[in-house]
Protein backbone atom coordinates (compact mmCIF):
# COMPACT_ATOMS: atom_id res chain seq x y z
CA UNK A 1 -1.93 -73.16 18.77
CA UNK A 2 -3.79 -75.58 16.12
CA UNK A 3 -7.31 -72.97 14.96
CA UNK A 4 -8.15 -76.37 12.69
CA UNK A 5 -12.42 -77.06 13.14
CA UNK A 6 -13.54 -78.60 16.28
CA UNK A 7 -13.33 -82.26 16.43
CA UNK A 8 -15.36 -82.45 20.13
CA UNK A 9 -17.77 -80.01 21.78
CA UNK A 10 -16.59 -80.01 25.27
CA UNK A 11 -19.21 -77.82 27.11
CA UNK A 12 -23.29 -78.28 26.57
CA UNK A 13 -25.84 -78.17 28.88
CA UNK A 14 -29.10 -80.21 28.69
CA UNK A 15 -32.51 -80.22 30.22
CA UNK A 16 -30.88 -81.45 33.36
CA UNK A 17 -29.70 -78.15 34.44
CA UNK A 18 -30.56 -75.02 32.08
CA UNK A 19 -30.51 -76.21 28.83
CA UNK A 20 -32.93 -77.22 26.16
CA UNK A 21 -30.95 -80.49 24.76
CA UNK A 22 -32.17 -83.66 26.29
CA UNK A 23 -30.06 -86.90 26.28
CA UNK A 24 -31.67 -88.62 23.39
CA UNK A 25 -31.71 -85.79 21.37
CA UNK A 26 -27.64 -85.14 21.19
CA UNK A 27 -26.36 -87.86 19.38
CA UNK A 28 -28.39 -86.14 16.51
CA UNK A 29 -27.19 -82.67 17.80
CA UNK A 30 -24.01 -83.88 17.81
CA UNK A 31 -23.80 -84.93 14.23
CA UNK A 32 -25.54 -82.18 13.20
CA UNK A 33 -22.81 -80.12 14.54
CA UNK A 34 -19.99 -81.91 13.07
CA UNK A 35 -18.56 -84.14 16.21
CA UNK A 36 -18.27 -87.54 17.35
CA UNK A 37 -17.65 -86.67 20.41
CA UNK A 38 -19.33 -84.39 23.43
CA UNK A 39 -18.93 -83.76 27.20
CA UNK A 40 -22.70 -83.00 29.03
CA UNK A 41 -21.41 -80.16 31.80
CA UNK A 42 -24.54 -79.13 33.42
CA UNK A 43 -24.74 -77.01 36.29
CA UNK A 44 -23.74 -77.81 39.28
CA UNK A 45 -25.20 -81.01 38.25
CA UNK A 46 -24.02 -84.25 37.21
CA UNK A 47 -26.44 -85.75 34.46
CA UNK A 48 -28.79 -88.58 36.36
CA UNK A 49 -29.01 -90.57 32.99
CA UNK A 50 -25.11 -90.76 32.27
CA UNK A 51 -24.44 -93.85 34.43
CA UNK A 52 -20.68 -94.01 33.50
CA UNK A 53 -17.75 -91.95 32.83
CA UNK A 54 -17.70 -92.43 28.78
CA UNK A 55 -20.64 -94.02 27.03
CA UNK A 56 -21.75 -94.39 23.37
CA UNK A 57 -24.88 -93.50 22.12
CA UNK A 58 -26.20 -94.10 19.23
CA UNK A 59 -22.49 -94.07 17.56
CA UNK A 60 -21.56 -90.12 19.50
CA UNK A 61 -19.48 -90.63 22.42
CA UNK A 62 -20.52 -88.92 25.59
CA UNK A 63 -18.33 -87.76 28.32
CA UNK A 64 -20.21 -87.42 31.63
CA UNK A 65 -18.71 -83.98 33.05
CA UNK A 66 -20.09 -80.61 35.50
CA UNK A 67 -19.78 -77.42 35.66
CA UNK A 68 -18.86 -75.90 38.97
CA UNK A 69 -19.23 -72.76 40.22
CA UNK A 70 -17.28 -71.98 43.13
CA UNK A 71 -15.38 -69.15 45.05
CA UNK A 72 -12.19 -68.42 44.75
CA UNK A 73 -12.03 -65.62 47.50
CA UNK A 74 -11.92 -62.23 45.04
CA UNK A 75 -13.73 -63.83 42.11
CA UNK A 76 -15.34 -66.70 41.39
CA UNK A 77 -15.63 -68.72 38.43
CA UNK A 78 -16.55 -72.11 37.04
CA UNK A 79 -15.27 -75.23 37.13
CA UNK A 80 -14.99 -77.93 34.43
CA UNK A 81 -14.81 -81.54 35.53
CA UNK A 82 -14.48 -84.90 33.14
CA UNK A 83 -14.63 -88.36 33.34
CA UNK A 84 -16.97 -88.19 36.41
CA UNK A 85 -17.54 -90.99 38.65
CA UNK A 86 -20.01 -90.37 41.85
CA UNK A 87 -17.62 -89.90 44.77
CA UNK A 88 -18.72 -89.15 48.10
CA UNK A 89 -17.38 -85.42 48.46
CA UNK A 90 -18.78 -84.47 45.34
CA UNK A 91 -22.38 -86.27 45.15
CA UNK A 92 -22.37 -84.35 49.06
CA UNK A 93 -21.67 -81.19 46.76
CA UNK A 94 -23.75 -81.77 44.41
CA UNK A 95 -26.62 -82.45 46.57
CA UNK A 96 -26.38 -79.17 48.74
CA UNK A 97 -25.64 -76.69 45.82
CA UNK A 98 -29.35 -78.80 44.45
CA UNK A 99 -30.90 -77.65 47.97
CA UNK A 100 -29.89 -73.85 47.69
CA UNK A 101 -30.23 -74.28 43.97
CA UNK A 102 -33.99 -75.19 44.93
CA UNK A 103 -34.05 -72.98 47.48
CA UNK A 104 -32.94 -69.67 45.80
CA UNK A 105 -35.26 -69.99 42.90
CA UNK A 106 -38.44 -69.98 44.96
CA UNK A 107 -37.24 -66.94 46.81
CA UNK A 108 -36.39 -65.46 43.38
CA UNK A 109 -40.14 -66.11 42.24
CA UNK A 110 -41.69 -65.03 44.89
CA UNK A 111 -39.64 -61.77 44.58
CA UNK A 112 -40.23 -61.37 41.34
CA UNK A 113 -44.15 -62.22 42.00
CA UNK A 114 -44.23 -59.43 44.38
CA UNK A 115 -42.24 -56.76 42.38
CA UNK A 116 -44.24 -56.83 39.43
CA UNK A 117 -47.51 -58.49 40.60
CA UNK A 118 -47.80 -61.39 38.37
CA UNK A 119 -47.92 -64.77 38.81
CA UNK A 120 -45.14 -67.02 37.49
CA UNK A 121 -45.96 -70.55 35.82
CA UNK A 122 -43.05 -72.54 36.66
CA UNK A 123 -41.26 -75.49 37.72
CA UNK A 124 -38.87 -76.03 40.34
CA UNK A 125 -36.70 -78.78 40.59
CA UNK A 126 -33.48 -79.87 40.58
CA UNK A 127 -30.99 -78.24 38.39
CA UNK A 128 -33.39 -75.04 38.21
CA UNK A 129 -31.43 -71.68 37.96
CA UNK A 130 -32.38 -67.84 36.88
CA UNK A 131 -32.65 -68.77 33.06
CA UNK A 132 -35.72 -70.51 34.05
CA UNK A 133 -37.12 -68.02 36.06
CA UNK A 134 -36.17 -65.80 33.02
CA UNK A 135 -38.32 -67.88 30.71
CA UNK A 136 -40.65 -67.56 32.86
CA UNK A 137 -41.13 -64.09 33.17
CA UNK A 138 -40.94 -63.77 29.64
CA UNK A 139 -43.65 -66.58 28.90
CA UNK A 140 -45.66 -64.20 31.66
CA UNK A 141 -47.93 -61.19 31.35
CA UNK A 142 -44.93 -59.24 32.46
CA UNK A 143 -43.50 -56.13 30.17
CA UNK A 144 -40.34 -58.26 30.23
CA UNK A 145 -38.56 -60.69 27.71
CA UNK A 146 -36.14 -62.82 28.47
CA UNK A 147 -32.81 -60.87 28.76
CA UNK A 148 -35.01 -58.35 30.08
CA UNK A 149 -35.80 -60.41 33.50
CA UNK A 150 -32.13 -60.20 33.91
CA UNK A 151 -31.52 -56.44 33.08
CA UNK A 152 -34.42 -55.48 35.52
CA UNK A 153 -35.20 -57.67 37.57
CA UNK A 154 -33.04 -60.85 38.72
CA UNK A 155 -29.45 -59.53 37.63
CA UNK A 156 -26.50 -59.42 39.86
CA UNK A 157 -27.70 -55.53 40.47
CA UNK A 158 -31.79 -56.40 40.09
CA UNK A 159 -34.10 -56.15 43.19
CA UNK A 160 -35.16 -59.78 42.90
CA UNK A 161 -31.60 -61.31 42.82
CA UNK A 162 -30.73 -63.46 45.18
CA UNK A 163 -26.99 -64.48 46.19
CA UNK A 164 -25.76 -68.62 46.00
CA UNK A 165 -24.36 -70.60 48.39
CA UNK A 166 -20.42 -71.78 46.80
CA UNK A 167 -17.77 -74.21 47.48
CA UNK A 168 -14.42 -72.02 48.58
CA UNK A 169 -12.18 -72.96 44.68
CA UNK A 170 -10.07 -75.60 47.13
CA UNK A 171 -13.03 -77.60 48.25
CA UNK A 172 -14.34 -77.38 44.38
CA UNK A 173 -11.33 -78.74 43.30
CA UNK A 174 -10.72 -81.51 46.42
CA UNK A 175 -13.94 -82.34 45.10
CA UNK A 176 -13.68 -82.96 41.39
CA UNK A 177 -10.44 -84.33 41.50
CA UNK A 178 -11.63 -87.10 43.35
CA UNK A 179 -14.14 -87.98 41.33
CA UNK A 180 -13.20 -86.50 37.49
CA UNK A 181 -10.32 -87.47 35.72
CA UNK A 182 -9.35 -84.25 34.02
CA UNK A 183 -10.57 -80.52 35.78
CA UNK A 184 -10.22 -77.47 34.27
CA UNK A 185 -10.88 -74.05 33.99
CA UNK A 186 -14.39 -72.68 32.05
CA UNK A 187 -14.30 -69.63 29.73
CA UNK A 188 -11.57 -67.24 31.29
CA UNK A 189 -12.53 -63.89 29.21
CA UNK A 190 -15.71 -64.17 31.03
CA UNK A 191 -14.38 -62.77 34.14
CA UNK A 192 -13.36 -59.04 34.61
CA UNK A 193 -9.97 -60.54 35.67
CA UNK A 194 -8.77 -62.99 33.07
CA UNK A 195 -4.82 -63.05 33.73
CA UNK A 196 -6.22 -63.29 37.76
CA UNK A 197 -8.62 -66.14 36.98
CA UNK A 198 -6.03 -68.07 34.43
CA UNK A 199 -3.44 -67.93 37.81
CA UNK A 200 -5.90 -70.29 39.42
CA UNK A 201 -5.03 -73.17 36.66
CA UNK A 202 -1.51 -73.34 38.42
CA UNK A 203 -4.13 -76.24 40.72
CA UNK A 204 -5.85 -77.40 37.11
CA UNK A 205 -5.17 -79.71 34.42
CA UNK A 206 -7.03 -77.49 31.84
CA UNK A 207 -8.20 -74.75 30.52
CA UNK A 208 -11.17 -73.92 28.14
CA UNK A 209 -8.77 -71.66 25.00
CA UNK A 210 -11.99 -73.35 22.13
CA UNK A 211 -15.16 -70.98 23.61
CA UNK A 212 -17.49 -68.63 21.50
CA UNK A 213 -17.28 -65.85 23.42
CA UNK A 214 -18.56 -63.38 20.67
CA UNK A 215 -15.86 -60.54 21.23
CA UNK A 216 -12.54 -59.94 20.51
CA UNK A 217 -9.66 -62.16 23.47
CA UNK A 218 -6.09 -62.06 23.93
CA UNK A 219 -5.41 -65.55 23.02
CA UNK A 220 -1.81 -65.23 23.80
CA UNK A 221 -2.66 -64.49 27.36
CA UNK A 222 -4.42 -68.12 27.75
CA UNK A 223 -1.70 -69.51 25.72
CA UNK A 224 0.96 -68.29 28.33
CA UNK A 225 -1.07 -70.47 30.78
CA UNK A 226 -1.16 -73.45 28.41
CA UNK A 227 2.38 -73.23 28.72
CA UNK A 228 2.76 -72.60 31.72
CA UNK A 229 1.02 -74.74 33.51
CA UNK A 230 1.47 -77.52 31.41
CA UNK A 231 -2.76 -77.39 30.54
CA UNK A 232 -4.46 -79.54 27.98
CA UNK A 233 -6.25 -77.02 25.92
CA UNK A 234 -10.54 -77.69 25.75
CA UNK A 235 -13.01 -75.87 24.49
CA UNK A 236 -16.76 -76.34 23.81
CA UNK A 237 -20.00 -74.29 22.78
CA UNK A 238 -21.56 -74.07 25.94
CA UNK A 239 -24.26 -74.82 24.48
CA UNK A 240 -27.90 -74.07 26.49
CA UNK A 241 -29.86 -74.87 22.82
CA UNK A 242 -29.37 -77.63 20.40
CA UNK A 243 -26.36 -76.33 18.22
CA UNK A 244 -23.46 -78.11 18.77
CA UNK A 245 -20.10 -77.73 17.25
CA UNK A 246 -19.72 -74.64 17.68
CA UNK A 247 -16.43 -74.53 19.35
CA UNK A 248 -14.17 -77.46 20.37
CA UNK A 249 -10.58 -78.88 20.36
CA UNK A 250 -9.13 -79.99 17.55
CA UNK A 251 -7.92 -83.25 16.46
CA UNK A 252 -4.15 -83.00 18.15
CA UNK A 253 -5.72 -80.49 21.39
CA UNK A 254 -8.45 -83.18 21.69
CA UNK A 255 -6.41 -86.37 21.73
CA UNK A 256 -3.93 -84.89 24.73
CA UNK A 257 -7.46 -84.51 26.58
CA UNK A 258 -8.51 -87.61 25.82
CA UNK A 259 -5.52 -90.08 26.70
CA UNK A 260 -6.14 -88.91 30.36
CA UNK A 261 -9.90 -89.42 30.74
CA UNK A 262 -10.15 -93.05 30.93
CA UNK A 263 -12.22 -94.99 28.34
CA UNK A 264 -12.03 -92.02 25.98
């Protein structure tokens, strides 16, 4: 596989969902980062100011895209869908995951607000998740920074977590193939079952291989999948902060992406 520099960041997050990069700031972030073109994948969210599947901005082109988390029975993972247009099943999606997004977060708060007795100035809206209440928490009187609020308090093992509602993986992907042209698979060394979790693109058209994980990956192993599944090969920063570039296709990875996302 081509390791040339990243000609497209294919996973960022903006203020939409949990991220701190807002719409008119990334053609700037994007050229600071060295690529022309980007895909916003918020949470669970599609962005409410991308009002077609490509658009240019300021000379960056902008893929309108989501991240999807959704169960796949023994794990679950994310979802990466491109090219989005707003179809029924998924806006319907979208719209419920909001409600229990919206939903989870105040019970999370007031959790929190009762574990440690402080009070907690923030937000909630749509697109809120635990990195907010994280911020939070650190922003509060609380003996608690940031990665902190996850060790000890709101954590998959913390006494203030609470559990989300998920699509099964087939209703996920029913979904976003009805209304993205490409969908593929986020980050696969994130889960504790890789080769299990890469089995799932055998219903894909992708897979993220370009991701800054920050530890050492059997590349081979998501090459295998490339192969054989026939997978375009994506990759992005996942960016929740304004550095872009960090990870991406390159040039011959990116153009197999892009002749099936249409306008790209």
């Amino acid at each position: 596989m081509d390791d040339s520099p990243p000609v497209a960041d294919l996973h960022l997050h903006t203020t939409a969902s949990d991220g701190r990069l807002t719409i008119d700031a990334l053609p700037d972030a994007a050229r600071a980062g060295g690529v022309e073109v980007v895909a916003v994948t918020d949470h669970d969210r599609y962005h409410p100011d991308l009002d077609a599947p490509v658009i240019e901005r300021d000379g960056v082109t902008i893929v309108r895209g989501i991240e999807l988390r959704v169960d796949a029975g023994d794990r679950r993972v994310d979802l990466l869908g491109y090219g989005l247009r707003e179809r029924p099943a998924l806006v319907e999606t979208v719209e419920r995951l909001q409600r229990n997004r919206v939903e989870r977060a105040s019970d999370i708060v007031a959790a929190v607000e009762a574990e440690i007795g402080v009070s907690l100035d923030i937000d909630i809206h749509d697109g809120v998740g635990r990195p907010h209440v994280a911020r939070a928490i650190d922003a509060s009187d609380a003996p608690y920074d940031y990665q902190g609020a996850f060790d000890e308090l709101i954590g998959a093992d913390g006494p203030c977590y609470v559990p989300r509602e998920l699509p099964t993986f087939d209703d996920g992907v029913a979904a976003l193939r009805d209304a993205c042209d490409v969908v593929g698979l986020a980050h696969p060394f994130r889960y504790r079952d890789p080769a299990g979790a890469l089995d799932l693109c055998a219903d894909l058209d992708a897979v993220e291989r370009y991701y800054p994980y920050g530890f050492a990956v059997d590349r081979d192993l998501v090459d295998e999948a490339i192969e054989r599944y026939d997978l375009f090969a994506t990759g992005g920063s996942d960016a929740h902060d304004e550095t872009l570039g960090r990870a991406g296709p390159p040039a011959a990875d990116f153009a197999r992406f892009a002749a099936a996302v249409d306008g790209l």
